[in-house]
PDB file of N, CA and C in Angstrom:
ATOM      1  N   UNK A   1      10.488   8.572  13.954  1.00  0.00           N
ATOM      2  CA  UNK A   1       9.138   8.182  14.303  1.00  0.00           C
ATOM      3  C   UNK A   1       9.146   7.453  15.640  1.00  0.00           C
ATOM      4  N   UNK A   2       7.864   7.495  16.486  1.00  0.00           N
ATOM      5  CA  UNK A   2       7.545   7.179  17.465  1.00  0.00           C
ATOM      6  C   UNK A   2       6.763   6.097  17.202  1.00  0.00           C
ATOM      7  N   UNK A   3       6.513   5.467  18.443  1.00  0.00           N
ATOM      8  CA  UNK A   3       5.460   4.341  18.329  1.00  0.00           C
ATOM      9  C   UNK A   3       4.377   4.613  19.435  1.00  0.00           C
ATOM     10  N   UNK A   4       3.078   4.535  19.143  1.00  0.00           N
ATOM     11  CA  UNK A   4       2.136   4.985  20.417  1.00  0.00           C
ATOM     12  C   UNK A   4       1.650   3.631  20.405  1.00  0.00           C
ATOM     13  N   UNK A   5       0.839   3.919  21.971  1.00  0.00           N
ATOM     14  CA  UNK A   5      -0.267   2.813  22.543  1.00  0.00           C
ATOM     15  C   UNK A   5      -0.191   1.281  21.194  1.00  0.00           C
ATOM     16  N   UNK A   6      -0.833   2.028  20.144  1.00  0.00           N
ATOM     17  CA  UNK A   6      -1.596   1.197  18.894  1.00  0.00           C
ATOM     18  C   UNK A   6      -0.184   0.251  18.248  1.00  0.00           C
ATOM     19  N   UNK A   7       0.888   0.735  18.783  1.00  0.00           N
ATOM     20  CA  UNK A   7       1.945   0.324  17.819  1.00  0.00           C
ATOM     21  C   UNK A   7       1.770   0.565  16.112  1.00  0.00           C
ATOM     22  N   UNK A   8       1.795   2.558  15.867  1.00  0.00           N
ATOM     23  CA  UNK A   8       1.323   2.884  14.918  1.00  0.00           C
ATOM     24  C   UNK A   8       2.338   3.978  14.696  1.00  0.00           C
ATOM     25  N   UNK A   9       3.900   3.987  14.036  1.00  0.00           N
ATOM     26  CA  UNK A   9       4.601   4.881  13.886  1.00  0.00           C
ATOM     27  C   UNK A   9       3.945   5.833  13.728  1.00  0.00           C
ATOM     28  N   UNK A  10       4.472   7.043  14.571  1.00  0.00           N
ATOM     29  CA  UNK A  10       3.915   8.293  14.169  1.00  0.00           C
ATOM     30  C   UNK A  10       5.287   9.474  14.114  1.00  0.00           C
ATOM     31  N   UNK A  11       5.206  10.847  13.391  1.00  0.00           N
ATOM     32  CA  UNK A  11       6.805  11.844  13.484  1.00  0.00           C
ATOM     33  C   UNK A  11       6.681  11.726  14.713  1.00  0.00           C
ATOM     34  N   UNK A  12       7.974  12.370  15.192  1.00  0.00           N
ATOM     35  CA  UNK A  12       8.289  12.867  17.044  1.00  0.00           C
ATOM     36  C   UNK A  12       7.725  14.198  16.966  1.00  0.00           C
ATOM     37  N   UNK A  13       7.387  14.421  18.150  1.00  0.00           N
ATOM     38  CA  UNK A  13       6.216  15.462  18.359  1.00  0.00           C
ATOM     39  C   UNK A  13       7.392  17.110  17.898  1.00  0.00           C
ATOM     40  N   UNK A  14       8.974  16.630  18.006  1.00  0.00           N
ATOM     41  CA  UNK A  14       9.750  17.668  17.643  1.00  0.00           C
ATOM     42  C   UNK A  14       9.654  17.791  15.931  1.00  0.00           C
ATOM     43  N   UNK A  15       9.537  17.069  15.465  1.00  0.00           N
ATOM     44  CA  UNK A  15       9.469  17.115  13.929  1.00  0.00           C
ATOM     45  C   UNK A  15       8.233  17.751  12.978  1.00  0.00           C
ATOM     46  N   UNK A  16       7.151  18.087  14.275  1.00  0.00           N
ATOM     47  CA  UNK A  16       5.817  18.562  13.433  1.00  0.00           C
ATOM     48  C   UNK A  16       5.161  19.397  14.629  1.00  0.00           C
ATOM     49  N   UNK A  17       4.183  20.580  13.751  1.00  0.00           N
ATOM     50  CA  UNK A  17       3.656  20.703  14.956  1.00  0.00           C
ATOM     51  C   UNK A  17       2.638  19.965  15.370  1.00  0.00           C
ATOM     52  N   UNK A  18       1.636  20.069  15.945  1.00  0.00           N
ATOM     53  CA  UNK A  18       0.009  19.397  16.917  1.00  0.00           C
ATOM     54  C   UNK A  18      -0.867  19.361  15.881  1.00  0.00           C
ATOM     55  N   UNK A  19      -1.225  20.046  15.006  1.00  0.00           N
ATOM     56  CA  UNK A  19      -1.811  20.416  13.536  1.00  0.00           C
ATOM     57  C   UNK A  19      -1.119  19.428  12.245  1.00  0.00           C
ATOM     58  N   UNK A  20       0.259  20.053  12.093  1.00  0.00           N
ATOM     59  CA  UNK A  20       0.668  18.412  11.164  1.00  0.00           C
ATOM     60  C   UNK A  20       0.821  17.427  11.554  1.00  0.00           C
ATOM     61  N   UNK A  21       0.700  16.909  12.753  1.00  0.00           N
ATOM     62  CA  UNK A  21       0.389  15.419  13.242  1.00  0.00           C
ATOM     63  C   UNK A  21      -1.052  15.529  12.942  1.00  0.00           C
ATOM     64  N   UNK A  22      -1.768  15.979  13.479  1.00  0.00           N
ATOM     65  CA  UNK A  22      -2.926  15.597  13.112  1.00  0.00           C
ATOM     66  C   UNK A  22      -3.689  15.438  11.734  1.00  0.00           C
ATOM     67  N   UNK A  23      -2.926  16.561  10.478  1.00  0.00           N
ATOM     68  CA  UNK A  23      -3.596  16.308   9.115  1.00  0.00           C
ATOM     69  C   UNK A  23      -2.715  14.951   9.642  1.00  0.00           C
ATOM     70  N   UNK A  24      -1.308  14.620   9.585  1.00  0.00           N
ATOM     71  CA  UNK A  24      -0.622  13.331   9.487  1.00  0.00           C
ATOM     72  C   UNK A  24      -1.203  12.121   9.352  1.00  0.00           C
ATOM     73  N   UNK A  25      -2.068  12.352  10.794  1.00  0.00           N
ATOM     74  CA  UNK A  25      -2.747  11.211  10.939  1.00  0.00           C
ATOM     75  C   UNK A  25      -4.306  10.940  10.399  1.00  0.00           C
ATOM     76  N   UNK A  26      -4.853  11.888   9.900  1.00  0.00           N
ATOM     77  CA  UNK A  26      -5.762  11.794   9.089  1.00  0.00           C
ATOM     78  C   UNK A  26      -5.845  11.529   7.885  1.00  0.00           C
ATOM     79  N   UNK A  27      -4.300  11.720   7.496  1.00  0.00           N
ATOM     80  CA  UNK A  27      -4.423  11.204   5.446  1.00  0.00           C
ATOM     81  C   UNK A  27      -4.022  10.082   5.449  1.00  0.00           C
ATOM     82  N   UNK A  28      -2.998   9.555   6.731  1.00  0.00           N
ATOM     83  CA  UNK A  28      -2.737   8.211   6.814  1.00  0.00           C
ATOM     84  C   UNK A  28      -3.814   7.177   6.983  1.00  0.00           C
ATOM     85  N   UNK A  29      -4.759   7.755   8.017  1.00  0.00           N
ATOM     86  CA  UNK A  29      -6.079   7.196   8.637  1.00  0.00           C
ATOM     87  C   UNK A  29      -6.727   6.379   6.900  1.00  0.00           C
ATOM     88  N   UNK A  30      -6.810   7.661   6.146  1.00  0.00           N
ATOM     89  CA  UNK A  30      -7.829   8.024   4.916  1.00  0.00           C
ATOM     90  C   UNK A  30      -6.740   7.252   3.860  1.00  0.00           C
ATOM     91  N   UNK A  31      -5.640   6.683   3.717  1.00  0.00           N
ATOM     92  CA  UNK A  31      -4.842   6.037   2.785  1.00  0.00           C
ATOM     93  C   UNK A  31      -5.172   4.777   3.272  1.00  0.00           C
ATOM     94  N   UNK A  32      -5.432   4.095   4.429  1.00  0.00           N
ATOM     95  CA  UNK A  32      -5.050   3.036   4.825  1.00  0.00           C
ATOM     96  C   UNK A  32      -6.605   2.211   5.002  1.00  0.00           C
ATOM     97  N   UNK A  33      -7.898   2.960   5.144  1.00  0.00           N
ATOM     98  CA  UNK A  33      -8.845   2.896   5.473  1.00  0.00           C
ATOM     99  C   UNK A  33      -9.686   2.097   3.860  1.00  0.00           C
ATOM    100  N   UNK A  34     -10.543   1.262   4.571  1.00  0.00           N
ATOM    101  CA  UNK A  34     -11.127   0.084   3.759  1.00  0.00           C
ATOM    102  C   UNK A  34     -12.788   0.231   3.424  1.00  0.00           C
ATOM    103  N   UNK A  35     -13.177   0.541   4.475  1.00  0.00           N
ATOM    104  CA  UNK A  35     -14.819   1.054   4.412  1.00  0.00           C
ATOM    105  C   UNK A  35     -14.721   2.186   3.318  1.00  0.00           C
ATOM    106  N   UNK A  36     -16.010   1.938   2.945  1.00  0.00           N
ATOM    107  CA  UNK A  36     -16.262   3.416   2.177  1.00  0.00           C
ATOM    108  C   UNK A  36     -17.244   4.584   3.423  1.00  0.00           C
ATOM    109  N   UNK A  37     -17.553   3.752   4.289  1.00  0.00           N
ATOM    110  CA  UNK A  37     -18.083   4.712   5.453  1.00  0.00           C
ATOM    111  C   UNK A  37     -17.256   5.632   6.453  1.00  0.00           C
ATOM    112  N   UNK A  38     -15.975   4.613   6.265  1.00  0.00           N
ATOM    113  CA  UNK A  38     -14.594   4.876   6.646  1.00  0.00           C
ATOM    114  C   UNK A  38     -14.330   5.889   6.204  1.00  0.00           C
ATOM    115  N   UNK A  39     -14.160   5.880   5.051  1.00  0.00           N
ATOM    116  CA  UNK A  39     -13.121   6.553   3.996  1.00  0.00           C
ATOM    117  C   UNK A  39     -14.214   8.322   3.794  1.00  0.00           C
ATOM    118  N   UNK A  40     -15.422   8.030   4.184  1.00  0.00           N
ATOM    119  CA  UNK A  40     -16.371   9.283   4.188  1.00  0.00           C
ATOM    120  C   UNK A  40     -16.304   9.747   5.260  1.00  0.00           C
ATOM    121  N   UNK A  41     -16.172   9.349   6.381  1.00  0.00           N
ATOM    122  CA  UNK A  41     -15.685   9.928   7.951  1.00  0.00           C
ATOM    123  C   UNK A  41     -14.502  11.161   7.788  1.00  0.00           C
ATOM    124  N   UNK A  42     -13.739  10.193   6.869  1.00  0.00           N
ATOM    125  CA  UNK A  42     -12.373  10.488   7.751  1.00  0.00           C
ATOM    126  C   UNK A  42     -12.248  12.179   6.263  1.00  0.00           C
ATOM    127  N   UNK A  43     -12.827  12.044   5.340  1.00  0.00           N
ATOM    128  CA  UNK A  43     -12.916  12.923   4.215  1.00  0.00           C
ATOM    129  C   UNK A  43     -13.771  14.004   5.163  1.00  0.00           C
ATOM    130  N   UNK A  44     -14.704  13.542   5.337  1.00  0.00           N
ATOM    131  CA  UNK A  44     -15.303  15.019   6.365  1.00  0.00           C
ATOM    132  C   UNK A  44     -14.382  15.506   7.427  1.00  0.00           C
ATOM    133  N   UNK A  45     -13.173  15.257   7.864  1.00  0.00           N
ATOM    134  CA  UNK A  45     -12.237  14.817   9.105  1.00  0.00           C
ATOM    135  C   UNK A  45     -11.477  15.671   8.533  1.00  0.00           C
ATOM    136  N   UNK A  46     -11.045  15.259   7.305  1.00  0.00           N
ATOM    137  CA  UNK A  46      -9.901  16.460   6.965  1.00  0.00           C
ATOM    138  C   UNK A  46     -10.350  17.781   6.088  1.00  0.00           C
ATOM    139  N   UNK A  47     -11.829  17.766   5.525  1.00  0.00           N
ATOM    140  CA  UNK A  47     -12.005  18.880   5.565  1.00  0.00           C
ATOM    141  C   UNK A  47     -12.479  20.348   6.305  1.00  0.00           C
ATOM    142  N   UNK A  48     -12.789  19.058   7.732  1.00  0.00           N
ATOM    143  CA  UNK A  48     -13.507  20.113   9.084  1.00  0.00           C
ATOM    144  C   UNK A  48     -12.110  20.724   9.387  1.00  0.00           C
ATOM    145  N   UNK A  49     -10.600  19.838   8.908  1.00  0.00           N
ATOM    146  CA  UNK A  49      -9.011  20.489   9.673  1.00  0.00           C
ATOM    147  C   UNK A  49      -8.834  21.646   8.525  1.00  0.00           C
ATOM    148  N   UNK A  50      -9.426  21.689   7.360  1.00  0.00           N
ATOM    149  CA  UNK A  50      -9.005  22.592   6.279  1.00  0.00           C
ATOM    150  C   UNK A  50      -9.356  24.042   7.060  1.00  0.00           C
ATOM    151  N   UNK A  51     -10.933  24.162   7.568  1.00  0.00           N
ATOM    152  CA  UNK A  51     -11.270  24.965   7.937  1.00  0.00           C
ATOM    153  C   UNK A  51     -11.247  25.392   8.997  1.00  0.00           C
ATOM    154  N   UNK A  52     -10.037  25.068   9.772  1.00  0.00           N
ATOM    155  CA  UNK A  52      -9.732  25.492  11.096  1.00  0.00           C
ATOM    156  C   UNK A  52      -8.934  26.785  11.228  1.00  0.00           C
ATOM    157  N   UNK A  53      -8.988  27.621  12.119  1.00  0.00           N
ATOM    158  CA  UNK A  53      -8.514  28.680  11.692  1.00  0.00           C
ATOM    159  C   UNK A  53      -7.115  28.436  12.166  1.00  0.00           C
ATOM    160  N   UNK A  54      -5.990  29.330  11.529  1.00  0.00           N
ATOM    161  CA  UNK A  54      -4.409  29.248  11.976  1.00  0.00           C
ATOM    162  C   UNK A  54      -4.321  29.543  13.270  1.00  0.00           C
ATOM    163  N   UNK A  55      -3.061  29.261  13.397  1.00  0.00           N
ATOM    164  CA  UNK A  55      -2.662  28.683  14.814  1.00  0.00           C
ATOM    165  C   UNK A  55      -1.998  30.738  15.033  1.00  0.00           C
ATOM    166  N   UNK A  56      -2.562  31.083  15.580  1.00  0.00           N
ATOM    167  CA  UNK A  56      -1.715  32.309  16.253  1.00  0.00           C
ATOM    168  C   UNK A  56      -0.213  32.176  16.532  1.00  0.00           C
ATOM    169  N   UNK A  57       0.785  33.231  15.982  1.00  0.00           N
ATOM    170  CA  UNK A  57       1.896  33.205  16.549  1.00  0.00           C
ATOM    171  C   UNK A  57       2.454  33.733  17.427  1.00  0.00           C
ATOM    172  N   UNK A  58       2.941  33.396  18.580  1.00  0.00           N
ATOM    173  CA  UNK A  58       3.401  34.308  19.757  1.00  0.00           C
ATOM    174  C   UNK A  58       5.020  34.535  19.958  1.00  0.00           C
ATOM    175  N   UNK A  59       4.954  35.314  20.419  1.00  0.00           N
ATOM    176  CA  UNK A  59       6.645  36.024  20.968  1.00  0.00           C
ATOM    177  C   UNK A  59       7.247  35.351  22.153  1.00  0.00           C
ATOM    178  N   UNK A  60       8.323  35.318  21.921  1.00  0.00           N
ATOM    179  CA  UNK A  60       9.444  34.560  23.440  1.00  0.00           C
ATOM    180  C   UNK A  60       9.492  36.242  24.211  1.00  0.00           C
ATOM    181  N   UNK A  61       8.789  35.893  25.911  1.00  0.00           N
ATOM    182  CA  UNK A  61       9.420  37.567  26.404  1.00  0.00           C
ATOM    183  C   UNK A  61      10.457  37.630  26.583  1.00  0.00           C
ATOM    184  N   UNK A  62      11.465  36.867  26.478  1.00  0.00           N
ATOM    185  CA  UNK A  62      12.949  37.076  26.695  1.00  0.00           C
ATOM    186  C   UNK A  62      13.748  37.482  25.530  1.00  0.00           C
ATOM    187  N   UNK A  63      13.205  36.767  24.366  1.00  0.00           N
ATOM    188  CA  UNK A  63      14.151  36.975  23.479  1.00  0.00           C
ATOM    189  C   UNK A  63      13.577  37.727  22.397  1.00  0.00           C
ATOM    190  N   UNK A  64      12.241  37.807  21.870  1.00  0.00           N
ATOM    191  CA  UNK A  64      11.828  37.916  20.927  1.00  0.00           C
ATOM    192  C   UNK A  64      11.503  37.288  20.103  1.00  0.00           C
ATOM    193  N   UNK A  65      11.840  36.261  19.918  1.00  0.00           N
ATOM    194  CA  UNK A  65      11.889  35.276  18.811  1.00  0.00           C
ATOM    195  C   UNK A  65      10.023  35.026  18.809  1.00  0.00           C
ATOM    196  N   UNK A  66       9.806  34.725  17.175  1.00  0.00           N
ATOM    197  CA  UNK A  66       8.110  34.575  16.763  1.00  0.00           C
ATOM    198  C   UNK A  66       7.982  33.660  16.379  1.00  0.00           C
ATOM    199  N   UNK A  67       6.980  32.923  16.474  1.00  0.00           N
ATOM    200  CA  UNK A  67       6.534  31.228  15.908  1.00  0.00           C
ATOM    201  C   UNK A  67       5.678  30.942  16.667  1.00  0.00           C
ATOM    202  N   UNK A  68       5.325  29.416  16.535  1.00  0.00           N
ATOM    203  CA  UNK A  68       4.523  28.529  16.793  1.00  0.00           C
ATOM    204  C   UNK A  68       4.236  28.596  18.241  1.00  0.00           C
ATOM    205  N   UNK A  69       3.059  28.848  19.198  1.00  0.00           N
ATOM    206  CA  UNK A  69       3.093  28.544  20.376  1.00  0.00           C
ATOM    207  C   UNK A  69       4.273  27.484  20.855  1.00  0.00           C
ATOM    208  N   UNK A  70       4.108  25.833  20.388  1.00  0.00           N
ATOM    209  CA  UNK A  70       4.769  24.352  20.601  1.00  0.00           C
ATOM    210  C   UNK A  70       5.883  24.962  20.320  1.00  0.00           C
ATOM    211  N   UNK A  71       6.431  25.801  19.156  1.00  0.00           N
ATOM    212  CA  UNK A  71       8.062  26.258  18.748  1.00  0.00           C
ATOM    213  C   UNK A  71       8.570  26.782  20.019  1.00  0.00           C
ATOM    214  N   UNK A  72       7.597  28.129  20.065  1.00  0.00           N
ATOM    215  CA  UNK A  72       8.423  29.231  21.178  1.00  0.00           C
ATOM    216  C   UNK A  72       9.006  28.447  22.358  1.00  0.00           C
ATOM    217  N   UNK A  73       7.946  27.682  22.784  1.00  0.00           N
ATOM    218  CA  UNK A  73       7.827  27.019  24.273  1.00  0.00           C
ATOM    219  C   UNK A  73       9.419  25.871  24.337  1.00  0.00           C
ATOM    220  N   UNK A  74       9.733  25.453  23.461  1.00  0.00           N
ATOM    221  CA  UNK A  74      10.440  24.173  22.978  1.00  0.00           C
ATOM    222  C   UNK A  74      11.860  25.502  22.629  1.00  0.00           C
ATOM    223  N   UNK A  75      11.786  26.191  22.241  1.00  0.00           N
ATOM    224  CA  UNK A  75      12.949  26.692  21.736  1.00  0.00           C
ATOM    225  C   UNK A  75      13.990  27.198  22.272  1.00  0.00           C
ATOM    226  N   UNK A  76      15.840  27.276  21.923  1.00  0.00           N
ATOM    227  CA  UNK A  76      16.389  27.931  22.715  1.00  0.00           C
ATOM    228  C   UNK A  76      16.925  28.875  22.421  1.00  0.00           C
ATOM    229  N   UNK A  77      16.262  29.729  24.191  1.00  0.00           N
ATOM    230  CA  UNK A  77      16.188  31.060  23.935  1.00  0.00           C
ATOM    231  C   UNK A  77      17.398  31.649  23.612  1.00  0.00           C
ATOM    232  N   UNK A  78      17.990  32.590  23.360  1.00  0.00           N
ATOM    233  CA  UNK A  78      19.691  33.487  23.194  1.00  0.00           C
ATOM    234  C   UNK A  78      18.639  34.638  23.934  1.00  0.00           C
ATOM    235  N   UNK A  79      18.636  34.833  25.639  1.00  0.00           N
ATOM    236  CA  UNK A  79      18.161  35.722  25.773  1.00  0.00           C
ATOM    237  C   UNK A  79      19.428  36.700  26.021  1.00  0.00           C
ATOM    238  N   UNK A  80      19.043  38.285  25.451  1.00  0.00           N
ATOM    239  CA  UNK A  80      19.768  39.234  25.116  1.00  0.00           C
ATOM    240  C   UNK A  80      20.667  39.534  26.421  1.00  0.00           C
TER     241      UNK A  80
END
């Protein structure tokens, strides 16, 4: 875990993708949260992420390899 701005551990951006940080930080938000106006925000918050559509998977042009946009980009290649 990382620590941002807030001093608020969060995974390393290698451990998840952009999508599970973000439910991440929304169930944490919604565990930790005290309002009930709060706690109704952040419930509409993670069900607007339910209905997001999947993340497209793309190809490495070198190697082939398929996954995550953040994966491909981050990954090492064995180009042929």
């Amino acid at each position: 875990m990382r620590e941002t701005d807030e001093s608020i551990p969060t995974p390393n951006a290698d451990d998840l993708t952009k999508r599970e940080r973000l439910h991440w930080h929304l169930t944490s938000a919604l565990a930790s949260a005290e309002s009930p106006e709060t706690k109704a925000h952040l419930r509409g918050a993670v069900a607007e992420y339910r209905t997001l559509p999947p993340t497209p998977l793309v190809e490495c042009p070198f190697c082939g390899k398929v996954g995550l946009p953040e994966r491909i980009q981050a990954h090492e290649c064995q180009r042929p």
